[in-house]
PDB file of N, CA and C in Angstrom:
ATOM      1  N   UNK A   1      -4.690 -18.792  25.682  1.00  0.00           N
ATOM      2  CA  UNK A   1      -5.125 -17.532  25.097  1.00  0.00           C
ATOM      3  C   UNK A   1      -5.141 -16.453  26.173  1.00  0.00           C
ATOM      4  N   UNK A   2      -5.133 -15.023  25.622  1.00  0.00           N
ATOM      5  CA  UNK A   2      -5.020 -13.894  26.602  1.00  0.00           C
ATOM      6  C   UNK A   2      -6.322 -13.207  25.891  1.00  0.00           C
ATOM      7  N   UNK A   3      -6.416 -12.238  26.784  1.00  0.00           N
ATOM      8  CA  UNK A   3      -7.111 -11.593  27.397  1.00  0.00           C
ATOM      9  C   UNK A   3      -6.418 -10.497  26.391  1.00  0.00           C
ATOM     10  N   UNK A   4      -7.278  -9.339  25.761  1.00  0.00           N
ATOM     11  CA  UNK A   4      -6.232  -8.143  24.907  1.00  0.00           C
ATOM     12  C   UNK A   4      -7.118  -7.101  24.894  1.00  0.00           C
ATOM     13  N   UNK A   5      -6.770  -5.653  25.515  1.00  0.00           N
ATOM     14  CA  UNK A   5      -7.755  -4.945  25.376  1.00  0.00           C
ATOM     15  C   UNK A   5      -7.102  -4.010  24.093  1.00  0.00           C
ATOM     16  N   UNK A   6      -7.854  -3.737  23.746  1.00  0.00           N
ATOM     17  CA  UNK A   6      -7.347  -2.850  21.992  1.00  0.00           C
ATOM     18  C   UNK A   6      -8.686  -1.829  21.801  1.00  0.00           C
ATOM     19  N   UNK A   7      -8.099  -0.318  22.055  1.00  0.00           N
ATOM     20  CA  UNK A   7      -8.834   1.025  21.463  1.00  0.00           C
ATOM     21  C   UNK A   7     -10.255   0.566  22.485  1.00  0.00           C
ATOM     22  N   UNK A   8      -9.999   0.215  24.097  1.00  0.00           N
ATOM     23  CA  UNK A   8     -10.884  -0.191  25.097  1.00  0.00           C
ATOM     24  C   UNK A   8     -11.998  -0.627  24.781  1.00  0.00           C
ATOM     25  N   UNK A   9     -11.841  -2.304  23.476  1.00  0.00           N
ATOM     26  CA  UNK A   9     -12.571  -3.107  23.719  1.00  0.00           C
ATOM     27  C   UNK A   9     -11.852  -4.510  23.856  1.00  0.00           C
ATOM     28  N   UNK A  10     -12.350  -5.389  24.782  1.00  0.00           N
ATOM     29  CA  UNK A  10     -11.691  -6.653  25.228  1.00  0.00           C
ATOM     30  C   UNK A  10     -11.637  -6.735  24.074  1.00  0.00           C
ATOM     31  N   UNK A  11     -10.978  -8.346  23.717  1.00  0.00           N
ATOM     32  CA  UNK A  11     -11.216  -9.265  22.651  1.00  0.00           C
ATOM     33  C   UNK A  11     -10.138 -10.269  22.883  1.00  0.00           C
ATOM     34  N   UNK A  12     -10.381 -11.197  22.709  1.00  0.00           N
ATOM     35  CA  UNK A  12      -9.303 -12.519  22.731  1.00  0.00           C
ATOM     36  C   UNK A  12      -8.450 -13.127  21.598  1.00  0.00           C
ATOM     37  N   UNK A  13      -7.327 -13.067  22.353  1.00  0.00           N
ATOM     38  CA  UNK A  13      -6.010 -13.137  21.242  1.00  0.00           C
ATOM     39  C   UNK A  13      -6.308 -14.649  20.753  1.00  0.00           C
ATOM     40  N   UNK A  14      -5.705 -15.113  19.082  1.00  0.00           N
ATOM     41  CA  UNK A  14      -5.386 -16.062  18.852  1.00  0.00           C
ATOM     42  C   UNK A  14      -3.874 -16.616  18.516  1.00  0.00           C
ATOM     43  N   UNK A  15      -3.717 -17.608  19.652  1.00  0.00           N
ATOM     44  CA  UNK A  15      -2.335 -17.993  19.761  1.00  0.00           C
ATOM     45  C   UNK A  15      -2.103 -18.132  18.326  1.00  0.00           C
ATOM     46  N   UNK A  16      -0.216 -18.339  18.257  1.00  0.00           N
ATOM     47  CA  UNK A  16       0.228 -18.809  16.523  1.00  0.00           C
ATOM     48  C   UNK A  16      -0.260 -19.859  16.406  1.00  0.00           C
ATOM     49  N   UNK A  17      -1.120 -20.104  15.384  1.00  0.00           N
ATOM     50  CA  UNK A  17      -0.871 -21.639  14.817  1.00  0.00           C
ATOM     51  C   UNK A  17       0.351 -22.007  13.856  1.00  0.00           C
ATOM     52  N   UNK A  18       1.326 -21.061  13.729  1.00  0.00           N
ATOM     53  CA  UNK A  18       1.856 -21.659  12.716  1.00  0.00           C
ATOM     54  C   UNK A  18       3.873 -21.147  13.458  1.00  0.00           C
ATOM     55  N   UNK A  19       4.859 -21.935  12.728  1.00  0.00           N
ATOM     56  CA  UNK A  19       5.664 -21.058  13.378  1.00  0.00           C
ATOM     57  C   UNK A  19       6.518 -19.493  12.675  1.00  0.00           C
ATOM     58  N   UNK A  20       5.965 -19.752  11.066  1.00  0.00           N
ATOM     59  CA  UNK A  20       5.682 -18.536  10.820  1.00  0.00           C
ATOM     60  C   UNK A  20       4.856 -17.562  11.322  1.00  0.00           C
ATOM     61  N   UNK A  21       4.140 -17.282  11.620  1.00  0.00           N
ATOM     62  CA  UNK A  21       3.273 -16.648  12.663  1.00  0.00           C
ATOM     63  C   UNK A  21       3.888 -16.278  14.046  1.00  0.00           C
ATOM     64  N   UNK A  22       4.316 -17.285  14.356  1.00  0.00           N
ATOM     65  CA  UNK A  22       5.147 -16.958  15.905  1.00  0.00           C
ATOM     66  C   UNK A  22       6.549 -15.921  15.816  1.00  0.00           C
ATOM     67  N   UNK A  23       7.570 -16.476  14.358  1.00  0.00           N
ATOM     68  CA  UNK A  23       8.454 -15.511  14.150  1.00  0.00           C
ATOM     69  C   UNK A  23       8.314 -14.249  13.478  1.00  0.00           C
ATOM     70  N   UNK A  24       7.429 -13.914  12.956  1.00  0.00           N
ATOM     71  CA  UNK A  24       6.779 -12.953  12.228  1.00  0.00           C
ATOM     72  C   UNK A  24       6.370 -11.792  13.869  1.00  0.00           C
ATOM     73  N   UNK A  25       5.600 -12.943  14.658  1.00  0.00           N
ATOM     74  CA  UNK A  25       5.372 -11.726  15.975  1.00  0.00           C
ATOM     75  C   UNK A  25       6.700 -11.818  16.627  1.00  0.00           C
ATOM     76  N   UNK A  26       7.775 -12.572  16.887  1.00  0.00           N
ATOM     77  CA  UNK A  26       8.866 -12.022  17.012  1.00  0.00           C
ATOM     78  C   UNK A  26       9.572 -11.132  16.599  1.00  0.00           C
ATOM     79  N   UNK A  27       9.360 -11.263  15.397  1.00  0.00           N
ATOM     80  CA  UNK A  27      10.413 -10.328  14.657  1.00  0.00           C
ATOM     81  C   UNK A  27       9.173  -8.513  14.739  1.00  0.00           C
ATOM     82  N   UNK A  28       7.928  -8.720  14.921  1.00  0.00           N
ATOM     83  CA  UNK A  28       7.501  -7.360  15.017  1.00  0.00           C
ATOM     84  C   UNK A  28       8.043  -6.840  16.286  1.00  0.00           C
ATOM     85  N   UNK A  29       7.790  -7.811  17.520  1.00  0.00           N
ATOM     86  CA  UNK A  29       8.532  -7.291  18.721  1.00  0.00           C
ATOM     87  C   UNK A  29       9.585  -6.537  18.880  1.00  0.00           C
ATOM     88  N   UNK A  30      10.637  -7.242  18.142  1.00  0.00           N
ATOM     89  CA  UNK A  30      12.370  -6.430  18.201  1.00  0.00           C
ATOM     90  C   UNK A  30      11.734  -5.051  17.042  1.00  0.00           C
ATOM     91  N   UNK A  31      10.992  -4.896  15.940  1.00  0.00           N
ATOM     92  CA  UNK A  31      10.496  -3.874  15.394  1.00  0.00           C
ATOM     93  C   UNK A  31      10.001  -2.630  16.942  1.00  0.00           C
ATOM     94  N   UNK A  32       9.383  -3.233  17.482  1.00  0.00           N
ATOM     95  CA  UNK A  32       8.277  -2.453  18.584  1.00  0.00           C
ATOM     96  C   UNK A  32       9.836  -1.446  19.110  1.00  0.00           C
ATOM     97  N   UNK A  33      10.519  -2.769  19.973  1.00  0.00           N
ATOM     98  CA  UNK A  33      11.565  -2.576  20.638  1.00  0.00           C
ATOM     99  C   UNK A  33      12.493  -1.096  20.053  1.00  0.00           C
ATOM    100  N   UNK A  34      12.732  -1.923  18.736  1.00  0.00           N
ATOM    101  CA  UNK A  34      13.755  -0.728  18.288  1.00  0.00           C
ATOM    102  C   UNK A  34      15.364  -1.366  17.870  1.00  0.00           C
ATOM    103  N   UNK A  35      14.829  -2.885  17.711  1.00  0.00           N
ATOM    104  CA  UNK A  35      15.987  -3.745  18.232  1.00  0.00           C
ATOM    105  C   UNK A  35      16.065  -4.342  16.647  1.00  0.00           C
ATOM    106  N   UNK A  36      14.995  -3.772  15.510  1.00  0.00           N
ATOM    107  CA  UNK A  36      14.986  -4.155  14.045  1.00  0.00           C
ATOM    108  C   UNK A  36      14.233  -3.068  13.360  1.00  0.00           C
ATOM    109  N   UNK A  37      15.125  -2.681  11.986  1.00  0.00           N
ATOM    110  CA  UNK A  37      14.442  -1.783  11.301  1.00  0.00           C
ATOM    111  C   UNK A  37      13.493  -2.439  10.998  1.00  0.00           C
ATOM    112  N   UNK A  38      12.208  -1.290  11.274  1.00  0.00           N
ATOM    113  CA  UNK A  38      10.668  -1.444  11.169  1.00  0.00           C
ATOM    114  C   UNK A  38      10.642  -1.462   9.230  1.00  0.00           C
ATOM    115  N   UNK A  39      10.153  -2.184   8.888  1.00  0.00           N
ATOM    116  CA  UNK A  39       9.644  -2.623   7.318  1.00  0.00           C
ATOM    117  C   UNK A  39       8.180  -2.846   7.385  1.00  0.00           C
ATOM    118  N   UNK A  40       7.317  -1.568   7.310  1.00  0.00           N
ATOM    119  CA  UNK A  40       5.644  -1.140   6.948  1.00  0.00           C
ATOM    120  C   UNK A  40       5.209  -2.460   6.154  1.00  0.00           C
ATOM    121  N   UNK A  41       5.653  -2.451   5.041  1.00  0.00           N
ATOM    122  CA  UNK A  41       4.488  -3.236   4.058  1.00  0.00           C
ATOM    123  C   UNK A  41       4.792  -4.446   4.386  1.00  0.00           C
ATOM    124  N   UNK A  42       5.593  -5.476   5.764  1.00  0.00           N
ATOM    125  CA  UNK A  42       5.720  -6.771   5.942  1.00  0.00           C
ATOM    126  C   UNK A  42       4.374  -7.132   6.884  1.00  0.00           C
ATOM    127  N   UNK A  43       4.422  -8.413   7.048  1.00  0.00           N
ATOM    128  CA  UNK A  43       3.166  -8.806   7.654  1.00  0.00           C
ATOM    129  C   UNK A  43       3.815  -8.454   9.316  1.00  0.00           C
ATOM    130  N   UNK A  44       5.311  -8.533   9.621  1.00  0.00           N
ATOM    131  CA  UNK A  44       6.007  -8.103  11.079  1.00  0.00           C
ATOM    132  C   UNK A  44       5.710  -6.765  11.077  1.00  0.00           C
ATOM    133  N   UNK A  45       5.734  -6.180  10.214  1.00  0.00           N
ATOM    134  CA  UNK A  45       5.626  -4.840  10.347  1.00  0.00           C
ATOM    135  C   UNK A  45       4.328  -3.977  10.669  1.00  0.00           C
ATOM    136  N   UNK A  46       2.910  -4.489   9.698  1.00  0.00           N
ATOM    137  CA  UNK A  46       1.659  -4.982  10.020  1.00  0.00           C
ATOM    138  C   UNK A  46       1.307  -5.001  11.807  1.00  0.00           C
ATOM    139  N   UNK A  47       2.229  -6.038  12.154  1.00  0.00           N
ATOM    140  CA  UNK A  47       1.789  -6.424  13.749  1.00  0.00           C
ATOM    141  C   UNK A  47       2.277  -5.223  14.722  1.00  0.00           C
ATOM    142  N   UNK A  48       4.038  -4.717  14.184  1.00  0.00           N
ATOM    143  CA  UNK A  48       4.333  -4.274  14.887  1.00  0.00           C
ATOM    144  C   UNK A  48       3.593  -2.860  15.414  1.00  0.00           C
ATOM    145  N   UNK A  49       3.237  -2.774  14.246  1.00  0.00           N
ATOM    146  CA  UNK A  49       1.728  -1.149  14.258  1.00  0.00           C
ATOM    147  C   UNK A  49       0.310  -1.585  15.015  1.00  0.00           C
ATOM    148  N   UNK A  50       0.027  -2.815  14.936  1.00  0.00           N
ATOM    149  CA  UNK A  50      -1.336  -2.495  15.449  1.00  0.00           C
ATOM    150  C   UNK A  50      -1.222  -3.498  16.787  1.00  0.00           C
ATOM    151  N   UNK A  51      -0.526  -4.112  17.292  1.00  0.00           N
ATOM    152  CA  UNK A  51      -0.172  -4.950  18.232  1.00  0.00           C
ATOM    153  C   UNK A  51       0.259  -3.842  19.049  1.00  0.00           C
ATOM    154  N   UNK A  52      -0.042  -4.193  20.712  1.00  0.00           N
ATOM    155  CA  UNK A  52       0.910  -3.925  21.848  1.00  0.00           C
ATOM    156  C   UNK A  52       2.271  -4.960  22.026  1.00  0.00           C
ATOM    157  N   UNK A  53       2.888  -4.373  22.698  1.00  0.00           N
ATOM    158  CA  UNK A  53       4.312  -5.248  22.805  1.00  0.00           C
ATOM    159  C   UNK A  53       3.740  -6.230  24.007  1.00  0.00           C
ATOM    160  N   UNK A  54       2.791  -6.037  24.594  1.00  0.00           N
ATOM    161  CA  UNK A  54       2.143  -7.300  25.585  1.00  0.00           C
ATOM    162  C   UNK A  54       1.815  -8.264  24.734  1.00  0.00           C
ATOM    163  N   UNK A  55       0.848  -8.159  24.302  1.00  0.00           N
ATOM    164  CA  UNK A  55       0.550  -8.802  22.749  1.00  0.00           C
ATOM    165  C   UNK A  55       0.980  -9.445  22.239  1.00  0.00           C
ATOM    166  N   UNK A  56       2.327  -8.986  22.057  1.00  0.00           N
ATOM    167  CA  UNK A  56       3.690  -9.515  20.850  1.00  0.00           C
ATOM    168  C   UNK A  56       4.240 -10.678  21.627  1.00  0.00           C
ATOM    169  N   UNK A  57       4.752 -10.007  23.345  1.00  0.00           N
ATOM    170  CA  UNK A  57       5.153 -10.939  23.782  1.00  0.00           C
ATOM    171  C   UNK A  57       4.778 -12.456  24.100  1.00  0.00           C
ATOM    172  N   UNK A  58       3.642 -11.896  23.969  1.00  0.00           N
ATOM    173  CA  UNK A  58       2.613 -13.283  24.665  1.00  0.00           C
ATOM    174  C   UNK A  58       2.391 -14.585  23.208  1.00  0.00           C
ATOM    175  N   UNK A  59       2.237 -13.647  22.201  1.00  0.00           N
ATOM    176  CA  UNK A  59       2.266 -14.406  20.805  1.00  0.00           C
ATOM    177  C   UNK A  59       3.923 -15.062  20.685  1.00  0.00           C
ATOM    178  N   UNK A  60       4.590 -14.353  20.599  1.00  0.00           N
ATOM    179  CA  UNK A  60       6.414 -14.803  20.586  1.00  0.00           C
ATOM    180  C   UNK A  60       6.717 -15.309  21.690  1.00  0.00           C
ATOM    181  N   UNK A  61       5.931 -16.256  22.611  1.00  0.00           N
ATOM    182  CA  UNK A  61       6.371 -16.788  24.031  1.00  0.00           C
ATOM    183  C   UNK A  61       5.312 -18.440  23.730  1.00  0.00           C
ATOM    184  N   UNK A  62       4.575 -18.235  22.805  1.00  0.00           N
ATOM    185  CA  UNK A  62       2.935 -19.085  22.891  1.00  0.00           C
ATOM    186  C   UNK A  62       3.752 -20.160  22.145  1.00  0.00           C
ATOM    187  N   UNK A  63       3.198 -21.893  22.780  1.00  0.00           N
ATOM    188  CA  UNK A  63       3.444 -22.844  21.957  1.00  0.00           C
ATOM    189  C   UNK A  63       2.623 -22.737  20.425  1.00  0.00           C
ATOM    190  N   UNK A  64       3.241 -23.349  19.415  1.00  0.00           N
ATOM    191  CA  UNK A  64       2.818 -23.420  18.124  1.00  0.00           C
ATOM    192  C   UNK A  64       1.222 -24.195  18.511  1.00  0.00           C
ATOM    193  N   UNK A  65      -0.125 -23.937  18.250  1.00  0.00           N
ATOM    194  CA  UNK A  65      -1.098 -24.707  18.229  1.00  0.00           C
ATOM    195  C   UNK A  65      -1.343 -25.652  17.067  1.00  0.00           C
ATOM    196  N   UNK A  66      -1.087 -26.886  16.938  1.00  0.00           N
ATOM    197  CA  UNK A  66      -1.204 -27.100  15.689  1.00  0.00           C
ATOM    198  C   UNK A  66      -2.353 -28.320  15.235  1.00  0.00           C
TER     199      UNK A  66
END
């Protein structure tokens, strides 16, 4: 787990448990990037708005917890 500061209060990320979850923060990443049209009402799209791309990366890098 990381460490995430968001609107300067800590709080601790929860890795994917799932690997939907993991490609979902992948796929918001390349959204962040610019590298996939951004789609608002998806749950990638969701992340890609309120997530940092630190964030993203660290979620789209994290083993599946299962």
């Amino acid at each position: 787990m990381c460490a995430a500061v968001s609107e300067g209060i800590e709080e601790e990320m929860m890795p994917a448990t799932s690997e939907e979850q993991k490609t979902a923060a992948c796929m918001a990443l390349a959204m962040k990037r610019g590298d996939l049209k951004k789609t608002p009402g998806t749950s990638a799209g969701k992340m890609s708005e309120s997530m940092t791309e630190e964030q993203l990366v660290e979620l789209c890098g994290a083993k599946v917890e299962k």
